[in-house]
Protein backbone atom coordinates (compact mmCIF):
# COMPACT_ATOMS: atom_id res chain seq x y z
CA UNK A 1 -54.01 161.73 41.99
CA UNK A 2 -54.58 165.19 40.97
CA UNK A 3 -52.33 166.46 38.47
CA UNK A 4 -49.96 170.15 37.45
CA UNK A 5 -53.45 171.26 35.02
CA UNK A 6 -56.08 170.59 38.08
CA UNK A 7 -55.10 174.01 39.14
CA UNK A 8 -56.34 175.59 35.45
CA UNK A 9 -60.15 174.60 36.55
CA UNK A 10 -60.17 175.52 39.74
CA UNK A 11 -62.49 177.67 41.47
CA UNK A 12 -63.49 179.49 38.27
CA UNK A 13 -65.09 176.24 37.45
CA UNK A 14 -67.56 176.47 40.35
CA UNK A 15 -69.29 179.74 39.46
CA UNK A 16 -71.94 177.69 37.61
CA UNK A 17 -72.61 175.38 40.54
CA UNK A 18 -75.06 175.72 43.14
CA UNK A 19 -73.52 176.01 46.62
CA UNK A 20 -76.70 175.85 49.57
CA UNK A 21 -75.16 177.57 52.81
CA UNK A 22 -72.08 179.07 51.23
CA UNK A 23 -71.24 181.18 54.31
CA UNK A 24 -68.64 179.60 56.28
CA UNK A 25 -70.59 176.57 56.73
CA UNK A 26 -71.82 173.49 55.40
CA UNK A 27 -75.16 172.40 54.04
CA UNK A 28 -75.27 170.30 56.79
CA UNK A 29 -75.30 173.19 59.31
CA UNK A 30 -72.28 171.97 61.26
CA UNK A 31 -69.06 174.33 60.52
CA UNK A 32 -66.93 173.46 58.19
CA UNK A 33 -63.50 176.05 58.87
CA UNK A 34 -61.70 176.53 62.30
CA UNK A 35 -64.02 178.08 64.99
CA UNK A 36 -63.48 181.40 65.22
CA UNK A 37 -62.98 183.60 68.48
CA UNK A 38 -65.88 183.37 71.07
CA UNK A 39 -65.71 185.32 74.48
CA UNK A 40 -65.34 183.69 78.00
CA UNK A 41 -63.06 181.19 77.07
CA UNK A 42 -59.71 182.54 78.60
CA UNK A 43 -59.04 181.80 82.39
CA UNK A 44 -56.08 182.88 84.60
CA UNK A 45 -52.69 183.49 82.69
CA UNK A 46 -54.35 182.87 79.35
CA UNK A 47 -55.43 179.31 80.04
CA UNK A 48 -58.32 178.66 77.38
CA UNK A 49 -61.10 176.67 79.47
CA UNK A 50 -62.95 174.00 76.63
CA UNK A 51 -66.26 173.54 77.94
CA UNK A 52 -69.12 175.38 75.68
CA UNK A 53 -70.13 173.52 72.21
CA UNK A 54 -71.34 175.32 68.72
CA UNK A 55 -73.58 173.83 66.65
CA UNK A 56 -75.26 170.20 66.45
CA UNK A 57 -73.29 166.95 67.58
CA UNK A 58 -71.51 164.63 64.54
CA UNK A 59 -72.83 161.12 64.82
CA UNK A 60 -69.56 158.69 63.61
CA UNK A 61 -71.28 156.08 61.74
CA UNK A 62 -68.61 154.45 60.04
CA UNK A 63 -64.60 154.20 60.21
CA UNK A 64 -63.57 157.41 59.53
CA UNK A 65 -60.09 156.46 58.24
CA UNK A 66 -60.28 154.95 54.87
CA UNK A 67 -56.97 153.50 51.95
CA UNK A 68 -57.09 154.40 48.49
CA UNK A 69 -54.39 152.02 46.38
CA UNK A 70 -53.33 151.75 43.53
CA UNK A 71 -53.64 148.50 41.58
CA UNK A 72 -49.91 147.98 41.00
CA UNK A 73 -49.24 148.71 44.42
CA UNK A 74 -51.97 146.36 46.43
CA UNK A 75 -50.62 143.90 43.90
CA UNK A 76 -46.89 144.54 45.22
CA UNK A 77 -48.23 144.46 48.66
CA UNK A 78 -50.08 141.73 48.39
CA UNK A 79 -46.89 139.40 47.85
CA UNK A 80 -46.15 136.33 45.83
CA UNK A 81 -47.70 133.91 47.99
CA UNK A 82 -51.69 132.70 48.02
CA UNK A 83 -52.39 134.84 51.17
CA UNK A 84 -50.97 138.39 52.18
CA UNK A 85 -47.76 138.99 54.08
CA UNK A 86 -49.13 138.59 57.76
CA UNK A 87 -47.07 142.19 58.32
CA UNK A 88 -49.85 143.51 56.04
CA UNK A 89 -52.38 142.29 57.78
CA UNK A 90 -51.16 143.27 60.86
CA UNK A 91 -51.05 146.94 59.38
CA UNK A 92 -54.31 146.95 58.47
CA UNK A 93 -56.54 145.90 61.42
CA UNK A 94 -54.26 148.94 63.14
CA UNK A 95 -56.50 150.87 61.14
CA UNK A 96 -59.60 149.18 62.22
CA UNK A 97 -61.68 147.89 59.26
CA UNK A 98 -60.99 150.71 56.75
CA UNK A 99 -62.25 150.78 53.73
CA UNK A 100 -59.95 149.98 50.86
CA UNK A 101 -60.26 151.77 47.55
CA UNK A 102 -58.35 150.13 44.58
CA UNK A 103 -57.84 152.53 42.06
CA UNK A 104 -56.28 155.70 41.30
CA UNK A 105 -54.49 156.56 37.58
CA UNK A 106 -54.11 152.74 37.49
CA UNK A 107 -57.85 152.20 37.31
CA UNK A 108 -58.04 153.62 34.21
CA UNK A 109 -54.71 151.65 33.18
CA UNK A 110 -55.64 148.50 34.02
CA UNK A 111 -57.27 145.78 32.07
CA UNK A 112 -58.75 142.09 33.21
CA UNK A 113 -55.90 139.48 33.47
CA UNK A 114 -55.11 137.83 29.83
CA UNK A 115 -56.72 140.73 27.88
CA UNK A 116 -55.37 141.22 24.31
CA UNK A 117 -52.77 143.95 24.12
CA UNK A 118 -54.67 147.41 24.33
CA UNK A 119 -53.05 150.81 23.99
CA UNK A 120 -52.43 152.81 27.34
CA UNK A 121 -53.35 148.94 29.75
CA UNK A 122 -51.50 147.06 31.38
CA UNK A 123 -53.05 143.75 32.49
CA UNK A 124 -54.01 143.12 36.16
CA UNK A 125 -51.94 139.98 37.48
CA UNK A 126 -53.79 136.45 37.11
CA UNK A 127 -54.18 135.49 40.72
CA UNK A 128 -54.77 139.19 42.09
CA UNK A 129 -58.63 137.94 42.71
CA UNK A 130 -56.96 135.09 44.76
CA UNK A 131 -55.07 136.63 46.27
CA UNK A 132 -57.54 139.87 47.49
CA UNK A 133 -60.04 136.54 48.79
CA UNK A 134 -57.83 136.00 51.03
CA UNK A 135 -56.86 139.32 52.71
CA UNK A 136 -60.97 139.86 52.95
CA UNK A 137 -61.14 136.25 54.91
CA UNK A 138 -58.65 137.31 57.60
CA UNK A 139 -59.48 141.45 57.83
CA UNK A 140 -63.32 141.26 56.50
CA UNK A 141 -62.73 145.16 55.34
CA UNK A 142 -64.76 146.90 52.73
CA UNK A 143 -63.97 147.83 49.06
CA UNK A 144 -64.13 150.27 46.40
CA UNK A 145 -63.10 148.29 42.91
CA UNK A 146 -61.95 151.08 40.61
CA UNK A 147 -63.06 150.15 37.16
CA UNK A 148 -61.59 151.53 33.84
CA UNK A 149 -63.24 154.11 31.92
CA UNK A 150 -61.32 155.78 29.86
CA UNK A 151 -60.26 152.65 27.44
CA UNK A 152 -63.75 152.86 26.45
CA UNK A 153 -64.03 149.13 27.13
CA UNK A 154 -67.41 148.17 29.49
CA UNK A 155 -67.21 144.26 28.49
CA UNK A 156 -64.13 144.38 30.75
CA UNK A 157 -65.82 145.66 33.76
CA UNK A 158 -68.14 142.73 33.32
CA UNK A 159 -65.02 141.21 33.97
CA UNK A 160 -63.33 142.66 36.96
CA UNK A 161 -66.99 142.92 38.89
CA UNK A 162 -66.79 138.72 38.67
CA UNK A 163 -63.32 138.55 40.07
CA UNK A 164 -63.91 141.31 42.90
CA UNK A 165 -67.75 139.52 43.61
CA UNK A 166 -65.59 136.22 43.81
CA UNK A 167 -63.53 137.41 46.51
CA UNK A 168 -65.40 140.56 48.67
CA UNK A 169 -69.14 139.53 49.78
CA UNK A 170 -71.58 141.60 48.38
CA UNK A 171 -72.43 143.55 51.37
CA UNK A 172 -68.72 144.79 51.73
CA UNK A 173 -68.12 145.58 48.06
CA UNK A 174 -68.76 148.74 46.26
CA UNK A 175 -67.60 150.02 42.76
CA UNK A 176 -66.04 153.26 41.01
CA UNK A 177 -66.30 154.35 37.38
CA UNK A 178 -63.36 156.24 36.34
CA UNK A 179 -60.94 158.13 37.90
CA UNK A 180 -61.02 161.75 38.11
CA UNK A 181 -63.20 161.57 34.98
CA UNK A 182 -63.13 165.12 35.23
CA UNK A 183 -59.63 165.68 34.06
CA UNK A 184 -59.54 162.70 31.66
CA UNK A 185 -57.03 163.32 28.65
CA UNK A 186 -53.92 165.16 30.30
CA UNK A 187 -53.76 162.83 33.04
CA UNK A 188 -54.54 159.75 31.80
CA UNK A 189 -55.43 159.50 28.09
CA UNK A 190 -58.99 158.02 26.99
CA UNK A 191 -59.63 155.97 24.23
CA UNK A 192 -61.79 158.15 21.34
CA UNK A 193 -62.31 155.40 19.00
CA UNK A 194 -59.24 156.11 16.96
CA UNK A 195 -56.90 156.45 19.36
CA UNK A 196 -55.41 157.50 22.83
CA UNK A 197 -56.60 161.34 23.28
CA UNK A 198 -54.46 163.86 25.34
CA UNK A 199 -57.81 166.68 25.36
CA UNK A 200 -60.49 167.00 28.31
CA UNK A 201 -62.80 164.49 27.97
CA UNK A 202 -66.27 165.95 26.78
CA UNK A 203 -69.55 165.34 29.72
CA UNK A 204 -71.24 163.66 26.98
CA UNK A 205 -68.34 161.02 25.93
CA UNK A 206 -68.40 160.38 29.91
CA UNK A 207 -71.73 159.58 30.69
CA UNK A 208 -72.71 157.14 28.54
CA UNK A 209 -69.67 155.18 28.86
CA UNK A 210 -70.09 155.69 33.09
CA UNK A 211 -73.80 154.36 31.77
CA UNK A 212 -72.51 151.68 29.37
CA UNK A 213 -69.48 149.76 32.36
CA UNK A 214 -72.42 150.50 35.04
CA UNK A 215 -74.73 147.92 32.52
CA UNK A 216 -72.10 145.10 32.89
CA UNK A 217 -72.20 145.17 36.83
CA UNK A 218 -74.34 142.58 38.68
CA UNK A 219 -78.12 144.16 39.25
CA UNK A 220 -77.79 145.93 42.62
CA UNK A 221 -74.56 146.56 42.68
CA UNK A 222 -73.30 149.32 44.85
CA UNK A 223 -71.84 152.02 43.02
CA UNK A 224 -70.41 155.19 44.29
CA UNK A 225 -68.61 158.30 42.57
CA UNK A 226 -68.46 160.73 40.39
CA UNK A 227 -64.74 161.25 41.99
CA UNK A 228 -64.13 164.14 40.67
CA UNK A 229 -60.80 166.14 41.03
CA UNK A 230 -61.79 169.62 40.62
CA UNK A 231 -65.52 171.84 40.25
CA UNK A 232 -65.53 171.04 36.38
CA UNK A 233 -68.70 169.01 36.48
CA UNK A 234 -69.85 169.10 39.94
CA UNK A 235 -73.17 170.81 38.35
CA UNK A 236 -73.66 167.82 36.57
CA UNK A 237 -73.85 165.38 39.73
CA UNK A 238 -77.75 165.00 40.21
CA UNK A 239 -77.27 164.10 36.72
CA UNK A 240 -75.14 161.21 37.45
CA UNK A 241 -76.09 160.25 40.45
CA UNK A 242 -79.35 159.27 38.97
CA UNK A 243 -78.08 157.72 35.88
CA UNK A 244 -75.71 155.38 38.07
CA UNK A 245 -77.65 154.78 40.67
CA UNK A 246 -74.78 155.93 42.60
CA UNK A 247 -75.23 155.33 46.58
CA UNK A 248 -71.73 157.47 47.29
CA UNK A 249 -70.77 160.93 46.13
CA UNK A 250 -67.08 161.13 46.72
CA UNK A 251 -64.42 163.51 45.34
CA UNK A 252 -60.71 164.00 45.51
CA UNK A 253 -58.87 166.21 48.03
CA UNK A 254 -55.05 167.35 48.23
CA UNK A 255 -54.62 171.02 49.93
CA UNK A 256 -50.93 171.12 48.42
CA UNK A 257 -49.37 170.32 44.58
CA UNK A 258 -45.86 169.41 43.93
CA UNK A 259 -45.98 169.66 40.00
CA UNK A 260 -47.85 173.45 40.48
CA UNK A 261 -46.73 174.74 43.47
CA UNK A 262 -43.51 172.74 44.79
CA UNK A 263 -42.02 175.77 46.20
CA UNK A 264 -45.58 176.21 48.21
CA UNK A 265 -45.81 172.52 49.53
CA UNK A 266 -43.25 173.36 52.89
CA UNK A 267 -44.11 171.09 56.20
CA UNK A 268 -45.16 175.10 57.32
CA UNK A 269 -47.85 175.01 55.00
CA UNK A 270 -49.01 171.45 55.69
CA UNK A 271 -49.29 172.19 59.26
CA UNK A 272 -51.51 175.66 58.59
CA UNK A 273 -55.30 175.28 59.07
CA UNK A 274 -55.84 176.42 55.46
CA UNK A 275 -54.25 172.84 54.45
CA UNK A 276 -56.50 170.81 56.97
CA UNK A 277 -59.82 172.76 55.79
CA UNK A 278 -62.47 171.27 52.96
CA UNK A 279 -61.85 173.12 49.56
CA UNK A 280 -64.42 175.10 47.51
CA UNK A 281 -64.80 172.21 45.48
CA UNK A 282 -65.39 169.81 48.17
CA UNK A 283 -67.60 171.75 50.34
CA UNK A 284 -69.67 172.36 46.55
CA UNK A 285 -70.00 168.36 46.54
CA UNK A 286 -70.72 168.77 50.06
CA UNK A 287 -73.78 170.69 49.10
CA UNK A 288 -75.05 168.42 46.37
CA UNK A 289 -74.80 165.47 48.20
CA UNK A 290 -76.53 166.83 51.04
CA UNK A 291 -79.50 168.65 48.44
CA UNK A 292 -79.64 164.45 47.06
CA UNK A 293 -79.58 162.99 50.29
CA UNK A 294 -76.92 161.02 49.81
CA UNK A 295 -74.09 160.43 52.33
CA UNK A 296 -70.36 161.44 51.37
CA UNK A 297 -66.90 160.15 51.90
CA UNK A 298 -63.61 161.99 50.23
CA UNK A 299 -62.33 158.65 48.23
CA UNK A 300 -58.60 159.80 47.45
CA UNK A 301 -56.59 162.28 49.64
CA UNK A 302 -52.97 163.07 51.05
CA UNK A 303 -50.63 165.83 51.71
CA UNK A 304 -49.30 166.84 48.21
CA UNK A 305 -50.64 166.23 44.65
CA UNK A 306 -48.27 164.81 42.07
CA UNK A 307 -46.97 162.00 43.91
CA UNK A 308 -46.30 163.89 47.35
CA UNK A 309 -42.96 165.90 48.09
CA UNK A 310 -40.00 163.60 49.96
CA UNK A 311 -39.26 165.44 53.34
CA UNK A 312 -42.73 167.04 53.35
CA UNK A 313 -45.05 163.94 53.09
CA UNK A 314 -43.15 161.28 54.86
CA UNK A 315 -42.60 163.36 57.57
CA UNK A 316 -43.81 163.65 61.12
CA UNK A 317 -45.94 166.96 59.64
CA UNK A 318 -48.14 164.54 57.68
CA UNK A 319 -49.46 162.72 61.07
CA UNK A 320 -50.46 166.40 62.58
CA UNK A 321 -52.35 167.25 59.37
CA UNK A 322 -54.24 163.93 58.57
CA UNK A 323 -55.86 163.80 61.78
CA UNK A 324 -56.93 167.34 61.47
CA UNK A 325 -57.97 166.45 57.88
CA UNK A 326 -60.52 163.70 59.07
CA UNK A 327 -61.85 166.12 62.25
CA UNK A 328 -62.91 168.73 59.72
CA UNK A 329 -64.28 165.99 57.54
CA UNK A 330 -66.21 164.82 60.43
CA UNK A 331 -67.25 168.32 61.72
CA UNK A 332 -68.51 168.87 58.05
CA UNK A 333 -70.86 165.59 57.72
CA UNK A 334 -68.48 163.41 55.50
CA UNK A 335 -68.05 159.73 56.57
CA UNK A 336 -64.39 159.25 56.00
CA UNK A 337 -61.24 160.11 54.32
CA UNK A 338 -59.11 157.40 52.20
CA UNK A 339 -55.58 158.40 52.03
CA UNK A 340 -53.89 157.22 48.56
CA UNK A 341 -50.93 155.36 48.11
CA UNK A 342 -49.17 155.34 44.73
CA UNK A 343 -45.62 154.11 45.41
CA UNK A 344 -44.45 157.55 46.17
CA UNK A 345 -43.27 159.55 49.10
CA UNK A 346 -46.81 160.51 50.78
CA UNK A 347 -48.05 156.74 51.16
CA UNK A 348 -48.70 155.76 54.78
CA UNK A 349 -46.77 152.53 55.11
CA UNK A 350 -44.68 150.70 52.40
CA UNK A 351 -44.51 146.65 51.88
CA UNK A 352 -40.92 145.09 50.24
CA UNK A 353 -40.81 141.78 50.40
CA UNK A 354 -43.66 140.67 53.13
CA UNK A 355 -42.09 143.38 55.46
CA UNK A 356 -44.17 146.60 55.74
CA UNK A 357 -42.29 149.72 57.17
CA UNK A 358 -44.89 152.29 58.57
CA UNK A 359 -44.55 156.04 58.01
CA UNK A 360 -45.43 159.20 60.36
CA UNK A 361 -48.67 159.43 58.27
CA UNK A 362 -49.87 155.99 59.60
CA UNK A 363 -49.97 156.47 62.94
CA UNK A 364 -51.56 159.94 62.35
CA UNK A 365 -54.30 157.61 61.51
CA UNK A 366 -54.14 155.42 63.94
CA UNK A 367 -54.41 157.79 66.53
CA UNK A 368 -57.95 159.17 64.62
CA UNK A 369 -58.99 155.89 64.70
CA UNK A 370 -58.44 155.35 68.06
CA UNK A 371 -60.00 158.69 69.35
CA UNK A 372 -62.66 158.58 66.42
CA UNK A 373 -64.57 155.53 66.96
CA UNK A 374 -67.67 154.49 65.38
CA UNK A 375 -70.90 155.09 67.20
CA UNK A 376 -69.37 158.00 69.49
CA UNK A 377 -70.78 161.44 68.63
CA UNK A 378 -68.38 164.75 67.74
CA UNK A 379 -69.36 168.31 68.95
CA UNK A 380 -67.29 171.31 68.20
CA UNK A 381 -65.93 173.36 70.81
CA UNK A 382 -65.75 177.26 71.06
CA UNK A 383 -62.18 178.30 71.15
CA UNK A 384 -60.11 181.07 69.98
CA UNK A 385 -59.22 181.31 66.71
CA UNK A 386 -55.65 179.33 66.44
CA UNK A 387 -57.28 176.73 67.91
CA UNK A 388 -59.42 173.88 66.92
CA UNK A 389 -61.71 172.01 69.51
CA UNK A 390 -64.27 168.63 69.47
CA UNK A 391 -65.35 166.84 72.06
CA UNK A 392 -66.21 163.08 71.38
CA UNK A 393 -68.44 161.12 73.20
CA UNK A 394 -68.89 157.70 73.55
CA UNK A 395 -72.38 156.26 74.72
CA UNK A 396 -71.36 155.32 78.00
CA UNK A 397 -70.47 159.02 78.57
CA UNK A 398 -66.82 158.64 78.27
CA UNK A 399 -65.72 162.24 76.76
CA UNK A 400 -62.23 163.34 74.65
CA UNK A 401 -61.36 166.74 74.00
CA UNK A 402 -59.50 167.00 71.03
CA UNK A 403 -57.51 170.35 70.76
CA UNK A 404 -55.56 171.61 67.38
CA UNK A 405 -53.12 174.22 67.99
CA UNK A 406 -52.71 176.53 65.13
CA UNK A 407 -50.50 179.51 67.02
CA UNK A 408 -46.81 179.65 66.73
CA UNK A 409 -46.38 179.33 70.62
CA UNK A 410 -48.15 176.60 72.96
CA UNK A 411 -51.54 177.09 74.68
CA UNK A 412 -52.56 176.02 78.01
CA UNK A 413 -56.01 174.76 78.22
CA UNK A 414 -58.54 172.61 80.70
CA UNK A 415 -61.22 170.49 80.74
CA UNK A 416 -63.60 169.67 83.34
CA UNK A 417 -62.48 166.14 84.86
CA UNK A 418 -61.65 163.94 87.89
CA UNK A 419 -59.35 161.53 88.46
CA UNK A 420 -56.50 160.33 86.15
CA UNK A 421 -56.75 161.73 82.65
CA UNK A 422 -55.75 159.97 79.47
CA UNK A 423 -53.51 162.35 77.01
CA UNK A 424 -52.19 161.50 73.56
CA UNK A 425 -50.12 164.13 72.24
CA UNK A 426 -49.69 163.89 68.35
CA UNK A 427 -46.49 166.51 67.16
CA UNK A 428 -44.34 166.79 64.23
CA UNK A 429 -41.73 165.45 65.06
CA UNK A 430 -40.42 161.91 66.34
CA UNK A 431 -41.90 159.74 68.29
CA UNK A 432 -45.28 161.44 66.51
CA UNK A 433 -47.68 159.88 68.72
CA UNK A 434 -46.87 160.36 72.49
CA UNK A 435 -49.24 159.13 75.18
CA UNK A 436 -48.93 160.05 78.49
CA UNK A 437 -51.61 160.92 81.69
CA UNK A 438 -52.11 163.19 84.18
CA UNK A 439 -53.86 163.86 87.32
CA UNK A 440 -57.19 166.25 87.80
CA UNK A 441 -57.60 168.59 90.30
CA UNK A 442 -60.34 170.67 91.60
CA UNK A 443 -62.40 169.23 89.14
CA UNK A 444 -60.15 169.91 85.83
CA UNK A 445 -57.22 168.50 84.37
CA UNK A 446 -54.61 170.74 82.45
CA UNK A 447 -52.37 170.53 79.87
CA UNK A 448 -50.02 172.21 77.85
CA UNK A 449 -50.65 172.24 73.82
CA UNK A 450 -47.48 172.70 71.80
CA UNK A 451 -47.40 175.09 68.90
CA UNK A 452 -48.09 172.98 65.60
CA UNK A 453 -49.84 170.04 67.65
CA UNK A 454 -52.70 167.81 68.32
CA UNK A 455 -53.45 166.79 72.13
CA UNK A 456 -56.48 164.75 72.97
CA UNK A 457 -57.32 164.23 76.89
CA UNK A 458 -59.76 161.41 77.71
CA UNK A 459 -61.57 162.20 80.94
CA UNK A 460 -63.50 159.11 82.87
CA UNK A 461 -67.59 158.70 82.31
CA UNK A 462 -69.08 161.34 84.49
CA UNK A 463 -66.29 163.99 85.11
C-alpha cells in the first residue's frame, strides 16, 4: 500500500519517461479521462439521448474485478480448519473467478514456514499451502504469489514457489517480485547485507536480486510486475520486463492518501471523476506496456492510501467509485483492477471467525462484475461532460448503457429500447446497489440519474 513519502516522487519523477499519446488519451487510442462535451446529445427538457460511440470498442477478456491480500490476512480468512470457511467461499464466487493477489507490505515480511529467525520476517503459518489447496479445489480462481525481495533472501522463494505450485495448477498461478520495489526502505526496510536499511533502494540493488528470486522459480513460470507505486523507475521497465521474463506489467493505484492528505480524502472527493481517472503514473505504464506489447492489469488499488480512512472507505461512496475505477480501466485497455485488503477500513469484506461481513465496496464490485462480463465488448459513449457513458455488448446483441453522473443535480437520459428494461442503480448511500425495471416506449426507455451515481439499463437483443 502506498505510503505518506509516495507523494515526494510523484510526477516530477516521470519527466524522464517516455509517454506515447500523452494527450488525453491512451497509447491504446481508446480515451482514458471522462468524455468531454459533444453536440446533439440534449433532447427535450435537457434529457441527454446516449446513442453515438467515440473511439474503438474494449474487448473484456478476462474478469475485470481482481483481490489483492495480504498474507496475514488470507491467513486469518482462511480459518483454522483444513478447508476455508464456506462464508468465504461463498464471497468469492460473488465475484466471479477473480484473481487473487497475495501480497502487499507482507510480501516483503514474510518468510517460508519454519525459517530461522530473520530481522524484519515473520514466518508464513505451516499449513497455509494446505489450506490455499483447498480454496483453489472448490473456487478454481487464479493467483499472484507475492514473493519477498527486500530480505535479500532468493533460496526462500525457491521455497514458497513449491508450496504455491503444490496447491494452484500451473496454468492459474502467476508470481510477483517485491512489493512496490520502488519505494523500498521507508516503507518496508530491505536487507543491505549488514542490516535492515530505512533509504530508497538503489535500481541496481533491485535488479539483480528481482534476477537472483526469479532463478529459484520453476522454468516457465509466469511472472508479472514491476508493481511499482509511483514514476520512479517506470523508465526502467523494458529493462525488467526482459530480464524477468515478465508476462504482466502491473502497478499500484490509490487516487486519495490518508497519511499525506487526510484532510483531502472526504467521500466528496472520492466520488469526483478526478479520483476514478488513471494517474500520470499509470497511464506512463500504460504506455510502456502497450510500446512492449504486453497486456496490463493494476495489481493493488482502493480508495485511500495508508490503510484507507474509516467513514470514507467503508462507506457506500467506495461502491460508486470502484465501479467507475474498473470502467476507466477498461476504457483505457487494462484487464482488471485488484482491490487490496490489509485489515483496515477500505477492505471489501471482512472474515472473524468463519463469518464474513461484506462492505459497500463489495457489492460495488459485484455489480461490475455483473454488468462487465468477460467476452462482451465496451464502447464509450458521447455525453456531456459530468457524465460518463459505455455501452457493453454481449455477443448475442444484448446491450447495457452504463451512465456515471458527475453533476451535483440528477440527469435524465434515454436509450433506444423496447420492451421491459433492466436498471441497476448503484448510489452512495444504503441499500448501494438498487435494481429495479422499467417499461420502453416509443422505442426508448428513460431514466432518471441521481447526482453522485451509477445507473446501468439493460435493453433486450435487438432494441
Amino acid at each position: 500500500m502506498r505510503r505518506a513519502f509516495v507523494t515526494l516522487l510523484g510526477a516530477a519523477a516521470l519527466l524522464g519517461a517516455v509517454v506515447p499519446g500523452a494527450s488525453g488519451a491512451s497509447s491504446t487510442g481508446h480515451p482514458a479521462q471522462a468524455v468531454t462535451g459533444a453536440s446533439g446529445l440534449t433532447g427535450v427538457s435537457g434529457t441527454v439521448a446516449l446513442r453515438a460511440t467515440s473511439g474503438l470498442p474494449v474487448a473484456i477478456t478476462t474478469d475485470p474485478v481482481g483481490l489483492s491480500i495480504e498474507y496475514s490476512v488470507l491467513a486469518n480468512d482462511l480459518g483454522t480448519g483444513p478447508c476455508p470457511p464456506p462464508a468465504l467461499v461463498t464471497t468469492l464466487e460473488a465475484l466471479g473467478s477473480p484473481t487473487i493477489r497475495i501480497g502487499g507490505d507482507s510480501q516483503d515480511e514474510t518468510a517460508p514456514a519454519g525459517t530461522a529467525a530473520f530481522a524484519g520476517v515473520t514466518d508464513l503459518p505451516a499449513d497455509f499451502w494446505t489450506q490455499l489447496a483447498c480454496l483453489e479445489g472448490q473456487t478454481h480462481e487464479p493467483f499472484v504469489v507475492g514473493l519477498n525481495l527486500a530480505s535479500q533472501m532468493p533460496a526462500w522463494a525457491a521455497t514458497m514457489a513449491s508450496g504455491a505450485s503444490g496447491a494452484v495448477p500451473a496454468n492459474l498461478l502467476s508470481f510477483e517480485l517485491g512489493n512496490e520495489p520502488d519505494i523500498a526502505g521507508p516503507a518496508v526496510p530491505w536487507w543491505n547485507a549488514t542490516g535492515l536499511a530505512r533509504s530508497l533502494m538503489p535500481f541496481a540493488n533491485y535488479l539483480e536480486d528481482a534476477e537472483a528470486t526469479k532463478d529459484q522459480l520453476p522454468a516457465g513460470a509466469s511472472i508479472e510486475g514491476p508493481d511499482f507505486a509511483t514514476g520512479r523507475w517506470i523508465s526502467e521497465i523494458p529493462q525488467i520486463a526482459t530480464a524477468l521474463s515478465l508476462q504482466r506489467i502491473d502497478t499500484h493505484f490509490y487516487p486519495l492518501n490518508a497519511c499525506t492528505g487526510a484532510k483531502q480524502a472526504t467521500i466528496a472527493a472520492l466520488l469526483s471523476a478526478g479520483t476514478s481517472e488513471l494517474d500520470p503514473p499509470v497511464l506512463a505504464t500504460l504506455a510502456v506496456a502497450t510500446s512492449l506489447h504486453l497486456p496490463m492489469v493494476i495489481s493493488e488499488s482502493n480508495s485511500v492510501a495508508c490503510r484507507g480512512l474509516p467513514g470514507i472507505s467503508n462507506s457506500p461512496a467506495s461502491a460508486v467509485w470502484a465501479l467507475r475505477l474498473v470502467i476507466n480501466a477498461l476504457r483505457g485497455g487494462i484487464l482488471s483492477v485488484r482491490f487490496h485488503s490489509s485489515a483496515s477500513s477500505y477492505d471489501p469484506f471482512v472474515v472473524t471467525d468463519g463469518t464474513v461481513t461484506v462492505r459497500p465496496l463489495d457489492l460495488g464490485l459485484q455489480a461490475a462484475v455483473n454488468l462487465l462480463p468477460v467476452g462482451a465488448q465496451l464502447q464509450t459513449l458521447r455525453t456531456p461532460r459530468t457524465l460518463l457513458g459505455v455501452v457493453v455488448t454481449l455477443t448475442d446483441g444484448q446491450k447495457t448503457y452504463i451512465v456515471s453522473n458527475y453533476a451535483h443535480h440528477s440527469v435524465a437520459v434515454t436509450v433506444p429500447a423496447h420492451g421491459k428494461v433492466a436498471l441497476v442503480r448503484v448510489v452512495p448511500v444504503a441499500p448501494v446497489v438498487e435494481n429495479q425495471s422499467t417499461e420502453a416506449a416509443a422505442g426508448v426507455a428513460s431514466v432518471r440519474v441521481a447526482s453522485n451515481s451509477v445507473v446501468a439499463l439493460t435493453v433486450p437483443a435487438g432494441s
